[in-house]
N, C-alpha and C. Protein backbone atom coordinates (compact mmCIF):
# COMPACT_ATOMS: atom_id res chain seq x y z
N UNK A 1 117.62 217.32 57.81
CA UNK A 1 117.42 215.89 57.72
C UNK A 1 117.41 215.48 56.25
N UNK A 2 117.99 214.79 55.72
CA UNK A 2 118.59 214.25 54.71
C UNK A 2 116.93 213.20 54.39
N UNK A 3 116.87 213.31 52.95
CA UNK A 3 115.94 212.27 52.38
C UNK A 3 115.98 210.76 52.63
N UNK A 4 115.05 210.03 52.86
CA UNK A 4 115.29 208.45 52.37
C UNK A 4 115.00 208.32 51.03
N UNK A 5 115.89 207.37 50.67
CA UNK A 5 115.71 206.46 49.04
C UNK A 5 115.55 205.13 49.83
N UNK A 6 114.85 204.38 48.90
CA UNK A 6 115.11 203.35 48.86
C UNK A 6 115.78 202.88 47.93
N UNK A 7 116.68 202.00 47.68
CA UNK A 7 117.23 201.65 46.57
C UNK A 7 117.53 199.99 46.44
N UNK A 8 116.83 199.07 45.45
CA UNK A 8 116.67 197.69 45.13
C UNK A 8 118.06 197.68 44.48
N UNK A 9 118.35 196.43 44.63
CA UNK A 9 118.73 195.82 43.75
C UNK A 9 118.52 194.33 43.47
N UNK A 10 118.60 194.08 41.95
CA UNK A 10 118.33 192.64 41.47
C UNK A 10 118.89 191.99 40.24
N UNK A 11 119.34 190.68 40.52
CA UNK A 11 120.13 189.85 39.27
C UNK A 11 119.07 189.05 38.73
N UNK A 12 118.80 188.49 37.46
CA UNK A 12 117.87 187.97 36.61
C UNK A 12 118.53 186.58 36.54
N UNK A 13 119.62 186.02 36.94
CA UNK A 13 120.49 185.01 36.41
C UNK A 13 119.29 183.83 37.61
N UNK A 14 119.16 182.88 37.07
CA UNK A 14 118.38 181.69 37.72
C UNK A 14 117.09 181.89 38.54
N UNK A 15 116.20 182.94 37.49
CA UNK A 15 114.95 183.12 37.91
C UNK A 15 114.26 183.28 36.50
N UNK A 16 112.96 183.02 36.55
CA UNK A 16 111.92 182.68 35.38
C UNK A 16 111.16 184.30 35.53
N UNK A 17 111.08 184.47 34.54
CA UNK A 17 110.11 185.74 33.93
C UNK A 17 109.58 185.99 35.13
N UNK A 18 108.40 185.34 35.71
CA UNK A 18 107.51 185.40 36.06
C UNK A 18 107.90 185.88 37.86
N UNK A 19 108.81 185.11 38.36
CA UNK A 19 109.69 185.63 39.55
C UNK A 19 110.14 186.70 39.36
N UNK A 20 110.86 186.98 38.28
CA UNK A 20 111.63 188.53 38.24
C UNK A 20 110.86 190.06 37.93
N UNK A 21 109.55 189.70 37.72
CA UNK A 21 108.83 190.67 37.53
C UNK A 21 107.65 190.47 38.45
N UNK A 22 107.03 189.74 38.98
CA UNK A 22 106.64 189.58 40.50
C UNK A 22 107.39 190.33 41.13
N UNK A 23 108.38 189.62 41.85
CA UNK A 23 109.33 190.64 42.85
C UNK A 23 109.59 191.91 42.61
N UNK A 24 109.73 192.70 41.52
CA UNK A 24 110.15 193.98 41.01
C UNK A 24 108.52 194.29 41.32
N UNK A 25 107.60 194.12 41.23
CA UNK A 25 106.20 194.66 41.53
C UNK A 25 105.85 194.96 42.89
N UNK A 26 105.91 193.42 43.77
CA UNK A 26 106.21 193.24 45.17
C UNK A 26 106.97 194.07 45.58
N UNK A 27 108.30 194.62 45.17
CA UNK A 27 108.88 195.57 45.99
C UNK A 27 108.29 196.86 45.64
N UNK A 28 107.46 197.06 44.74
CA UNK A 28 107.22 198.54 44.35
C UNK A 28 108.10 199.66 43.96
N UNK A 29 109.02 198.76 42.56
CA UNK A 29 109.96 199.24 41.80
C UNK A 29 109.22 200.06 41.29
N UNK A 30 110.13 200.84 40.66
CA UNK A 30 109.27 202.36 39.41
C UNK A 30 110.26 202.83 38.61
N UNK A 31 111.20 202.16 38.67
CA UNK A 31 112.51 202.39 37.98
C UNK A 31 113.51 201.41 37.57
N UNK A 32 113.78 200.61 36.63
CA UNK A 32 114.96 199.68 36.78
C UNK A 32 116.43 200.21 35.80
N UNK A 33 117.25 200.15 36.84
CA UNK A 33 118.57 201.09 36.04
C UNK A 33 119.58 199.99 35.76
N UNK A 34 119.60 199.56 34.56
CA UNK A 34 120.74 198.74 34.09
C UNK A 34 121.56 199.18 34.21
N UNK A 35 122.41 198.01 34.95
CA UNK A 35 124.12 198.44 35.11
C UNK A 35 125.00 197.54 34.33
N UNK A 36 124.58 196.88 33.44
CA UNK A 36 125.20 195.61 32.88
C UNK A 36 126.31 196.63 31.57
N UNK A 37 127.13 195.76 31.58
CA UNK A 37 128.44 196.43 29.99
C UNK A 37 127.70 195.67 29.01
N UNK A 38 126.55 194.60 28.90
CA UNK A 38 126.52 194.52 27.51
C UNK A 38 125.11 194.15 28.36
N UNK A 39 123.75 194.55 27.52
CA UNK A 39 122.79 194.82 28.17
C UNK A 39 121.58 193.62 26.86
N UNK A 40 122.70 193.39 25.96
CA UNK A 40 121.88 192.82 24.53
C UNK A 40 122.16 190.99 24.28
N UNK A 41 122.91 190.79 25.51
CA UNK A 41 122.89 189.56 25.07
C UNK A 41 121.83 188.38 25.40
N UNK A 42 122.06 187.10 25.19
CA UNK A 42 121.10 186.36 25.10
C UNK A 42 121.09 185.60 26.56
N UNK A 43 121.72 185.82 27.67
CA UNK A 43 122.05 185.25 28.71
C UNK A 43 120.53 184.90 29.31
N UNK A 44 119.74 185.46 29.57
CA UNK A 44 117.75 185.24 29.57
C UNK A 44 117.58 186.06 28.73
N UNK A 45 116.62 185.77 27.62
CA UNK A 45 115.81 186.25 26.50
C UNK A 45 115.23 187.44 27.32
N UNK A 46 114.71 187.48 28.41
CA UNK A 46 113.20 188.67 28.74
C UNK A 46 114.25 189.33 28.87
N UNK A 47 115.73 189.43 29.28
CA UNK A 47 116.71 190.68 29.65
C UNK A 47 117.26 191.41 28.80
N UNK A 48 117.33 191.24 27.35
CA UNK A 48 117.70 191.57 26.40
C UNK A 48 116.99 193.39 26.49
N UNK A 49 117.88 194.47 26.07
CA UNK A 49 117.41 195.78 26.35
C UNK A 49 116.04 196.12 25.94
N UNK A 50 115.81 195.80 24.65
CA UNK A 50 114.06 196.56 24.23
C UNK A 50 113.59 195.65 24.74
N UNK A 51 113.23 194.27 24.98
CA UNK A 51 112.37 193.15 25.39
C UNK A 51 112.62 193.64 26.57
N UNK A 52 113.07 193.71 27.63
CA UNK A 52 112.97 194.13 28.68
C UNK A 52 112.11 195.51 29.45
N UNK A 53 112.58 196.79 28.71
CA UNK A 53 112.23 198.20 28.25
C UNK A 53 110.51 197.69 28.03
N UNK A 54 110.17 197.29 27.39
CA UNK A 54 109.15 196.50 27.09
C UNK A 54 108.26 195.98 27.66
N UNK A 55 108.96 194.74 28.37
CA UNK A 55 108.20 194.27 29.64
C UNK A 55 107.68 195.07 30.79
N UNK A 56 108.78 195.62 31.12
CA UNK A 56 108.51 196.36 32.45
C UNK A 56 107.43 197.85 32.16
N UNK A 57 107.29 198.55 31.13
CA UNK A 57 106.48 199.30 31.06
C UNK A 57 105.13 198.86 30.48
N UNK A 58 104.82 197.53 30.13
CA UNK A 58 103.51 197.07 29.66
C UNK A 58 103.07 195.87 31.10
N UNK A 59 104.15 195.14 32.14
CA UNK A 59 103.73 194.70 32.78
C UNK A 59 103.59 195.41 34.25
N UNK A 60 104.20 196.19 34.82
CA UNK A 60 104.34 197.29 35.53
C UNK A 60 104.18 198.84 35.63
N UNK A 61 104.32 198.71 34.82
CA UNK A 61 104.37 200.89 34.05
C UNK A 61 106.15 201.42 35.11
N UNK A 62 106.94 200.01 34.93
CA UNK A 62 108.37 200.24 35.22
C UNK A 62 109.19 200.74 33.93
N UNK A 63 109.58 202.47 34.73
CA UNK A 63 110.75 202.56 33.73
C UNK A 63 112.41 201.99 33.64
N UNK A 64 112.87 201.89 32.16
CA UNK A 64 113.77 201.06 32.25
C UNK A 64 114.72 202.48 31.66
N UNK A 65 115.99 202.45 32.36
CA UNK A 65 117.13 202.91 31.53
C UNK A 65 118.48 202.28 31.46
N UNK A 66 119.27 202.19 31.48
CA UNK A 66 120.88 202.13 31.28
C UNK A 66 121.66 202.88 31.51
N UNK A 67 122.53 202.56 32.58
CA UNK A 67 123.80 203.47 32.79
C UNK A 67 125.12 203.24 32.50
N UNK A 68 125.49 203.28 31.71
CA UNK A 68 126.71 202.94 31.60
C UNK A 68 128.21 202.66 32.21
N UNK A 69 128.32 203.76 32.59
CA UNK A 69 129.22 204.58 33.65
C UNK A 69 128.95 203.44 35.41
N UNK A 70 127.73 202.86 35.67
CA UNK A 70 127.64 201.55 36.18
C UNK A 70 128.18 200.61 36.26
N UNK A 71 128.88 200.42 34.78
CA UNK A 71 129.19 199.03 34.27
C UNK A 71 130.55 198.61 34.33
N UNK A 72 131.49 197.47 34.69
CA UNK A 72 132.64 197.10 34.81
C UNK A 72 133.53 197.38 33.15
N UNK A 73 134.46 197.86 33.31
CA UNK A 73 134.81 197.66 31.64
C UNK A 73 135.45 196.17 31.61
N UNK A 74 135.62 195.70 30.46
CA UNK A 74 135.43 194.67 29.65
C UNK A 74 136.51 193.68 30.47
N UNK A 75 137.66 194.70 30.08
CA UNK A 75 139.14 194.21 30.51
C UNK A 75 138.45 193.59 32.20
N UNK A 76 138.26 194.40 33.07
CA UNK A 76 138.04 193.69 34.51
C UNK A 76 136.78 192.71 34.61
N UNK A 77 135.93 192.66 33.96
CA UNK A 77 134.96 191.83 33.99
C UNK A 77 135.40 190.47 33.57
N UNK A 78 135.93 190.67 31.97
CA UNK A 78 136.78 189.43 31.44
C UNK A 78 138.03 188.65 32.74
N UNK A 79 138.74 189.87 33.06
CA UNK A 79 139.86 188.80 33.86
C UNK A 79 139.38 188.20 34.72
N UNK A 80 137.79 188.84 35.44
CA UNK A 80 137.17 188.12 36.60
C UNK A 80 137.02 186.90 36.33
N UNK A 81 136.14 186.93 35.49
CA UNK A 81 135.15 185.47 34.45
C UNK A 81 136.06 184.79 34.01
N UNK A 82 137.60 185.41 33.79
CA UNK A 82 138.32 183.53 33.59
C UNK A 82 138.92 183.33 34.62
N UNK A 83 138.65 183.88 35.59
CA UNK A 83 139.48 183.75 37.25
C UNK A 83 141.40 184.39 37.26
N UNK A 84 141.31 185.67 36.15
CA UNK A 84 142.22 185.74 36.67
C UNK A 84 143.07 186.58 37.68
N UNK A 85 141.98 187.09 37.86
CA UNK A 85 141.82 187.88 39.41
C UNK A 85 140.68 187.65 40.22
N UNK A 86 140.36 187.74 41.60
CA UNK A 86 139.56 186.91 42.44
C UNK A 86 138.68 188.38 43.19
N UNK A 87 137.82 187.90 43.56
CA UNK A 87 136.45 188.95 44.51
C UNK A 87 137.80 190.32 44.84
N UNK A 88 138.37 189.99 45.31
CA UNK A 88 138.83 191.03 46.03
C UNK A 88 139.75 191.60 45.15
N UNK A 89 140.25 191.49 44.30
CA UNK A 89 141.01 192.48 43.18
C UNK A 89 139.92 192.94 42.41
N UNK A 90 138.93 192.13 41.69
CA UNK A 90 137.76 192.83 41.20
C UNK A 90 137.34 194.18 42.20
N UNK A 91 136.84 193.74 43.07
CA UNK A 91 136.19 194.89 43.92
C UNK A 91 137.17 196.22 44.09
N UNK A 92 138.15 195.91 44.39
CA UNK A 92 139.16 196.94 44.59
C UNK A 92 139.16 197.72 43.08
N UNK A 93 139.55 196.91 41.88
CA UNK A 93 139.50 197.68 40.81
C UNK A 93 137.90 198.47 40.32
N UNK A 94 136.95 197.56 41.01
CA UNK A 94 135.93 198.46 40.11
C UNK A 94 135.71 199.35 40.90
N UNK A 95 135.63 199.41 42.55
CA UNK A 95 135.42 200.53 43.14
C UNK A 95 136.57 201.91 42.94
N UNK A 96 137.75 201.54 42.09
CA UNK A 96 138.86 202.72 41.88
C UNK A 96 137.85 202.99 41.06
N UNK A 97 137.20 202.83 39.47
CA UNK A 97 136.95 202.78 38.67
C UNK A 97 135.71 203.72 38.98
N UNK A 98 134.84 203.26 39.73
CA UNK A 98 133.62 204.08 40.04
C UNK A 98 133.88 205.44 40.30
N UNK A 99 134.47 205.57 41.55
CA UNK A 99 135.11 206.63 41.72
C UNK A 99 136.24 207.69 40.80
N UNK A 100 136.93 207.04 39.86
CA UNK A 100 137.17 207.88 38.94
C UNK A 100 136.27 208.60 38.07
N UNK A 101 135.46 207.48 37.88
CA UNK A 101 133.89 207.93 37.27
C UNK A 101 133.52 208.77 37.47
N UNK A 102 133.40 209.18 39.20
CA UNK A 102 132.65 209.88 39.81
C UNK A 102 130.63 209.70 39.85
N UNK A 103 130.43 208.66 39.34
CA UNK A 103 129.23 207.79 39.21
C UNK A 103 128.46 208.96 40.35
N UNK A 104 128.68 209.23 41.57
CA UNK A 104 127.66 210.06 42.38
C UNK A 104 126.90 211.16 41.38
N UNK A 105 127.91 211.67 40.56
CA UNK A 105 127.64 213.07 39.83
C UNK A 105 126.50 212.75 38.32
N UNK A 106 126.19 211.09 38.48
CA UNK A 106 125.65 210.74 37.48
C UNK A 106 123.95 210.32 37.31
N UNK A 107 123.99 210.37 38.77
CA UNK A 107 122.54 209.88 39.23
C UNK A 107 122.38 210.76 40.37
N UNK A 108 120.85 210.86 40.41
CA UNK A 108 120.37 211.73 41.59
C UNK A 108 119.81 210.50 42.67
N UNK A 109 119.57 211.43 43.89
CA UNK A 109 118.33 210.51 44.64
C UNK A 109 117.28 210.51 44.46
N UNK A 110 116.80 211.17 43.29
CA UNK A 110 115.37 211.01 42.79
C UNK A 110 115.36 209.93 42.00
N UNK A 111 116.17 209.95 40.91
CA UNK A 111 116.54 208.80 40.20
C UNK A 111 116.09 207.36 40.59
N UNK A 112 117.52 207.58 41.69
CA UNK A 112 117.90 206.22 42.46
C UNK A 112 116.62 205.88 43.35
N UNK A 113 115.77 206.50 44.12
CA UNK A 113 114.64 206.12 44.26
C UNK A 113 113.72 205.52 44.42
N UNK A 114 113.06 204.48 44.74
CA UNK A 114 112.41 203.16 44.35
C UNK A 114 112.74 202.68 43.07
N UNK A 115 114.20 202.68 42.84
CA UNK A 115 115.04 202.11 41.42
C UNK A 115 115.38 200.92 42.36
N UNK A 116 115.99 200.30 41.09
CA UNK A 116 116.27 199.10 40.90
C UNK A 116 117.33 199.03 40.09
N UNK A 117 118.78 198.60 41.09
CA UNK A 117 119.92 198.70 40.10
C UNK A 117 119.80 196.98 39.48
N UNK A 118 120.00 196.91 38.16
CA UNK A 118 119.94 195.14 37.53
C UNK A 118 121.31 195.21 37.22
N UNK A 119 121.37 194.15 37.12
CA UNK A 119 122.74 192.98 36.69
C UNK A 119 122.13 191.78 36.58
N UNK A 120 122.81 190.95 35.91
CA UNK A 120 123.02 189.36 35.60
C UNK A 120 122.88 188.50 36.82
N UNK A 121 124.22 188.60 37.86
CA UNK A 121 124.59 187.92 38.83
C UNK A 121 123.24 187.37 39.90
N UNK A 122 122.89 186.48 40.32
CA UNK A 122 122.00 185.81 41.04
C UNK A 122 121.96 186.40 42.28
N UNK A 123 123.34 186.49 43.35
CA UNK A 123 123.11 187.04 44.44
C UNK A 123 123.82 188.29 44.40
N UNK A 124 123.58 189.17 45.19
CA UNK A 124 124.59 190.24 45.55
C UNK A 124 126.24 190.25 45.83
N UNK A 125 126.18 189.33 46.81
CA UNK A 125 127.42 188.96 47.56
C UNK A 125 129.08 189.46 46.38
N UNK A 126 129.19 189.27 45.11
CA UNK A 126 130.05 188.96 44.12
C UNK A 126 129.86 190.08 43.10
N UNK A 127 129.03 190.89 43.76
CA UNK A 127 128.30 191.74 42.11
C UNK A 127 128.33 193.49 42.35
N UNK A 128 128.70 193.91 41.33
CA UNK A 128 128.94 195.08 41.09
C UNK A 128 127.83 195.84 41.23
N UNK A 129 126.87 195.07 41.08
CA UNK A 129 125.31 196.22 41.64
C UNK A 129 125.67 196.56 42.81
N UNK A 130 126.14 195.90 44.12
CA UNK A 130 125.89 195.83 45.13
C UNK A 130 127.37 196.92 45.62
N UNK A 131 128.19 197.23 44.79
CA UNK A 131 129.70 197.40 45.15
C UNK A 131 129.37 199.11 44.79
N UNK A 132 128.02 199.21 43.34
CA UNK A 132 127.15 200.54 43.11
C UNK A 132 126.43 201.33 44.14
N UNK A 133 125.86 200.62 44.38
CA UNK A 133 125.00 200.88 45.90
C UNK A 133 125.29 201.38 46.59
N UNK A 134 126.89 200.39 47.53
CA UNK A 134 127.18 200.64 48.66
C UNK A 134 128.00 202.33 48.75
N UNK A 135 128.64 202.24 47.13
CA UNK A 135 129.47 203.56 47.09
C UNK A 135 128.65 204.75 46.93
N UNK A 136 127.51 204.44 46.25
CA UNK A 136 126.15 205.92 46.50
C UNK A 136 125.96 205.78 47.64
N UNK A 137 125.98 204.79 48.21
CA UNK A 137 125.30 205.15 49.93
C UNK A 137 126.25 206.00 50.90
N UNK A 138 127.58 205.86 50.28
CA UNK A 138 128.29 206.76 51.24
C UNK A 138 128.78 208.03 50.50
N UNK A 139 128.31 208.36 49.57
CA UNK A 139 129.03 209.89 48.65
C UNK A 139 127.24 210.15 48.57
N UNK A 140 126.49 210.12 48.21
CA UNK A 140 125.44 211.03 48.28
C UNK A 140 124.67 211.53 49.60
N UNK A 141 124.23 212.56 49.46
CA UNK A 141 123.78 213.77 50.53
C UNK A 141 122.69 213.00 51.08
N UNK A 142 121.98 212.08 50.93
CA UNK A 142 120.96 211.48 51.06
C UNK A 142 121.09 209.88 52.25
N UNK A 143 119.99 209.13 52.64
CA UNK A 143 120.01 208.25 53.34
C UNK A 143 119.66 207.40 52.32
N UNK A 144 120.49 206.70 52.44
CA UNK A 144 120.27 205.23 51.32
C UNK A 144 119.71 204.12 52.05
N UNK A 145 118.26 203.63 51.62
CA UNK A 145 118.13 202.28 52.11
C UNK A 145 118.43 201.42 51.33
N UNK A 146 119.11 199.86 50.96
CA UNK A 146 119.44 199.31 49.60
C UNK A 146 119.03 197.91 50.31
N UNK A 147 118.01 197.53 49.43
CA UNK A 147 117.75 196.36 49.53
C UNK A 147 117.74 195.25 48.06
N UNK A 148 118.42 194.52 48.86
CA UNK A 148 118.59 193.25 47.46
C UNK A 148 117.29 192.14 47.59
N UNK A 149 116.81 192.12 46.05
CA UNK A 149 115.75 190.86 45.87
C UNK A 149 116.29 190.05 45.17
């Protein structure tokens, strides 16, 4: 019988400090694994990498890391964001992409765990956290539960 994980995920985009670290408590995160390609910008101030790193281990005792190998490269993220490819060429390219990666071989289910994959994006529906998830849930040895906050 194969382990359960649970595995969160959550976007910071149109929520206040105070929601996004509530909920990460409420769910009984213990891990938040950035998946973002640029993890330093100013898009919400509390998300910025050390301010964040920061927060979560002085307001939670949540560890924070970064994965890289997570993250869309530039080129497909950019053509998304000026529309010049749509949900479904994105997805198709980043899930080739993952899988070339081989992203399974990069994280454990201990890891993944009462983690918390982050991104930007508000809902799941459009977002590469969720496109992360679904592809650990079917290449690792393990039972994935993945819930989005």
């Amino acid at each position: 019988m194969s382990k359960l994980v649970n595995l969160f995920t959550i976007g910071f985009t149109q929520k206040k400090a105070e929601q996004f670290f509530e909920t990460l408590l409420k769910a009984g995160v213990r891990r938040v694994i950035d998946t973002r390609l640029n993890n330093v910008s100013q898009l919400a101030g509390f998300t910025k990498k050390n301010d964040l790193e920061y927060l979560l281990r002085k307001i939670g005792g949540i560890e924070y890391i970064h994965i890289l190998e997570l993250a869309p490269t530039k080129d497909i993220l950019d053509e998304y964001k000026k529309k010049q490819i749509n949900w479904a060429i994105y997805e198709e390219r980043f899930n080739q992409l993952i899988t070339e990666r081989q992203i399974e071989k990069k994280v454990s289910s201990d890891l993944l765990d009462e983690g918390c994959l982050l991104c930007s994006e508000s809902k799941p529906h459009n977002c590469h956290r969720r496109l992360v998830a679904e592809y650990l849930q079917g290449k690792l040895d393990t039972t994935i539960n993945i819930r989005h906050l």
